[in-house]
N, C-alpha and C. Protein backbone atom coordinates (compact mmCIF):
# COMPACT_ATOMS: atom_id res chain seq x y z
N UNK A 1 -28.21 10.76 15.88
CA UNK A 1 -26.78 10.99 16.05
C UNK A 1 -26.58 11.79 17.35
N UNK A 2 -25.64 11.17 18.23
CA UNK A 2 -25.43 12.20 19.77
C UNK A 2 -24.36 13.35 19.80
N UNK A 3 -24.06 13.79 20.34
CA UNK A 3 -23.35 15.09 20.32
C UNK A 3 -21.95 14.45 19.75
N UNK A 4 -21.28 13.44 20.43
CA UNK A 4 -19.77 12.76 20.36
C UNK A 4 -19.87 12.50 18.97
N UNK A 5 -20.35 11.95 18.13
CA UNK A 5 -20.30 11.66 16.61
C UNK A 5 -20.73 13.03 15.88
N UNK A 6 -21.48 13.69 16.65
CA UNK A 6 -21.22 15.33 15.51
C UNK A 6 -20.15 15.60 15.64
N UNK A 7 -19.61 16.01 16.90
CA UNK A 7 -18.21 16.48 17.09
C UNK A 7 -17.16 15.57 16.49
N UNK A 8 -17.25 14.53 16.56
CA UNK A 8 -15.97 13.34 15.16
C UNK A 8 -16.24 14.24 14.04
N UNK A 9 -17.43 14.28 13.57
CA UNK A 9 -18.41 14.35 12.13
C UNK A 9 -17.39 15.99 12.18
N UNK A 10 -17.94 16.78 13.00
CA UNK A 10 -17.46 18.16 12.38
C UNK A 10 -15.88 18.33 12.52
N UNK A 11 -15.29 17.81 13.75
CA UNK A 11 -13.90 17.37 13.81
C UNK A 11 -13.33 17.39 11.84
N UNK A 12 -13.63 16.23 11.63
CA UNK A 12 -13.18 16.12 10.23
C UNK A 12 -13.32 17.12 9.30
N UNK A 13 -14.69 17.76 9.06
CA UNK A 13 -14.54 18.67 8.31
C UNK A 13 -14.17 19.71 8.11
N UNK A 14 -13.82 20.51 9.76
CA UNK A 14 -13.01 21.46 9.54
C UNK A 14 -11.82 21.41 8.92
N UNK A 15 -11.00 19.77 9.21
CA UNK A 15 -9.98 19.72 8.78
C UNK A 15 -9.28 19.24 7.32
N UNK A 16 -10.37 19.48 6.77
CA UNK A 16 -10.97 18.83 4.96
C UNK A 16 -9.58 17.96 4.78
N UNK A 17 -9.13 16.97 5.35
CA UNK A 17 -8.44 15.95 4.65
C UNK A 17 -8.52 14.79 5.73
N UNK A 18 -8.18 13.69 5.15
CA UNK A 18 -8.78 12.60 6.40
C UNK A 18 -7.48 12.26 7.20
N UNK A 19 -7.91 12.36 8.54
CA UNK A 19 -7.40 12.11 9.29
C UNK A 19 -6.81 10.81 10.11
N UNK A 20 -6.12 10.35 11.26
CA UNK A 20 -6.29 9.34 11.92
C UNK A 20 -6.84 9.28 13.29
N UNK A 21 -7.73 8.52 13.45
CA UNK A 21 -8.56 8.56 14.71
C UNK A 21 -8.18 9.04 15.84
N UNK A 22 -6.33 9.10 16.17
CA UNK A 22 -6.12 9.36 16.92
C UNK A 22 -5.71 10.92 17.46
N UNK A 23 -5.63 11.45 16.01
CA UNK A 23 -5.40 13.22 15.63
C UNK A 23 -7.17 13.86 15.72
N UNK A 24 -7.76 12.98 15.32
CA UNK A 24 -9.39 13.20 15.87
C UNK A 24 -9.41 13.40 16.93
N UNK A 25 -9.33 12.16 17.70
CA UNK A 25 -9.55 12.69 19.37
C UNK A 25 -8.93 13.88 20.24
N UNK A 26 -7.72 13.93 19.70
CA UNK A 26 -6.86 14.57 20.15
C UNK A 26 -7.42 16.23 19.97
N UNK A 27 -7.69 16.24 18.42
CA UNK A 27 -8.35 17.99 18.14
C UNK A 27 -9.94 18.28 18.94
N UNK A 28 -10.58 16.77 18.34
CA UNK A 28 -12.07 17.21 19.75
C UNK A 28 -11.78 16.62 21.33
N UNK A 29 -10.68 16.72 21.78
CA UNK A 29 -10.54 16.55 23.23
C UNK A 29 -11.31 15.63 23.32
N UNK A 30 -11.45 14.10 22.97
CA UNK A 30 -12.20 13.06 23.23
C UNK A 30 -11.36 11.56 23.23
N UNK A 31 -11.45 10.67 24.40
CA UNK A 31 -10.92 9.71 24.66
C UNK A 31 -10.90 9.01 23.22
N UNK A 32 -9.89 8.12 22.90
CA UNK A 32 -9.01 7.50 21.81
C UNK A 32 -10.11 6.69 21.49
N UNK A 33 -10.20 5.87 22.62
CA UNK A 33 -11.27 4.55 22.24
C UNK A 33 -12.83 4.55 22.18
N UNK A 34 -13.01 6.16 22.76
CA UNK A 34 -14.69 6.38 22.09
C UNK A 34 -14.56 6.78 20.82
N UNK A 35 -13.37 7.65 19.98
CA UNK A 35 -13.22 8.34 19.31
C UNK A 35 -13.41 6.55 18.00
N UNK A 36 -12.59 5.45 18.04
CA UNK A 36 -12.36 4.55 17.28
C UNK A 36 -13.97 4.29 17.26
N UNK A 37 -14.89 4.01 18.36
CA UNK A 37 -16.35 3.09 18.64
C UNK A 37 -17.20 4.11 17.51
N UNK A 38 -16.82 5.27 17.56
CA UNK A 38 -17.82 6.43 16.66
C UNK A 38 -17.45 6.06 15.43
N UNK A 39 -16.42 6.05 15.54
CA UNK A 39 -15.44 6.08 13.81
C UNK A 39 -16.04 4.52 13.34
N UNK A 40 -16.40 3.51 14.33
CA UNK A 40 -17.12 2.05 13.16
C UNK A 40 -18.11 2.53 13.09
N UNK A 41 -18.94 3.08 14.29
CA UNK A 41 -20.63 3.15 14.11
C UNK A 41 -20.92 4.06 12.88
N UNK A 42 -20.25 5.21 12.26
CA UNK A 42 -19.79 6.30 11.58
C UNK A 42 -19.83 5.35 10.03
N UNK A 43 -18.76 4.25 9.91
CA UNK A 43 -18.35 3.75 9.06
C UNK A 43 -19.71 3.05 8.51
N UNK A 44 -20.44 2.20 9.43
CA UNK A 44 -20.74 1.58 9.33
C UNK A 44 -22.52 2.25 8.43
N UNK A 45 -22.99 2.81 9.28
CA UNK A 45 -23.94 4.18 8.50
C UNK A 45 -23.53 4.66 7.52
N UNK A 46 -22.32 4.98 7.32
CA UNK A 46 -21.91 5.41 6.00
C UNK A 46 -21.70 6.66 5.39
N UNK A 47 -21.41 7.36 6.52
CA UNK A 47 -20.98 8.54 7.13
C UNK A 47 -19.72 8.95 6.94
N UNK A 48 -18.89 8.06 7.20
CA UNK A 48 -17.32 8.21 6.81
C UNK A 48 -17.10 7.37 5.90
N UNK A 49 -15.69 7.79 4.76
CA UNK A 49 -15.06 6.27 4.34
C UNK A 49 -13.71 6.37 4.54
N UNK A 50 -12.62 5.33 4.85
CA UNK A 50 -11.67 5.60 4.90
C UNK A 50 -11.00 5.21 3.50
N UNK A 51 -10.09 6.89 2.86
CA UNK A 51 -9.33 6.51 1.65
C UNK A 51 -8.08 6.17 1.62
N UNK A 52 -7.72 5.51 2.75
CA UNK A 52 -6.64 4.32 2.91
C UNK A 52 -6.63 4.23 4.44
N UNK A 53 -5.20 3.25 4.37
CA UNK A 53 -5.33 2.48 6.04
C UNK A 53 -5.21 3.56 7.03
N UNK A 54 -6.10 3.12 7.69
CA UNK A 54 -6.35 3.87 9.10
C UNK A 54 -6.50 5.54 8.89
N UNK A 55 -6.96 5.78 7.81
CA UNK A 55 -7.56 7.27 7.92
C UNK A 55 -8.96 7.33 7.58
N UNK A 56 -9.40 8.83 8.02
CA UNK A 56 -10.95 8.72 7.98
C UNK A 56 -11.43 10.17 7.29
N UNK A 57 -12.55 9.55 6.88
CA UNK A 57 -12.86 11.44 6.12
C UNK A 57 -14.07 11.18 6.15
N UNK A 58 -14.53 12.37 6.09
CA UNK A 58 -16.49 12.38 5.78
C UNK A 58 -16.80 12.23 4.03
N UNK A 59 -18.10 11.62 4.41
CA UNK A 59 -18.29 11.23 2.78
C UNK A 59 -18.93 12.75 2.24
């Protein structure tokens, strides 16, 4: 895991409720569309789940 997906990863948990990708980037100062590329690779590992449309939380 590289620094940009810890920082998504811890992003979220400070903020213990799931967010939208774009309130992510915005709190870790990180471009929108790296912030979405982390959030599949994230998904996809199984790292995050989203508990409805277009929000994201750590599992």
């Amino acid at each position: 895991m590289d620094d940009h997906e810890k920082m998504v990863l811890e992003t979220m948990k400070k903020e213990g409720a799931p967010m939208k990708s774009g309130d992510i980037a915005r709190k870790a100062a990180m471009d929108k569309d790296e912030v979405a590329k982390i959030i599949d690779r994230l998904k996809k590992e199984g790292k995050i789940a989203s508990p409805k449309r277009c929000f994201y939380a750590p599992v």
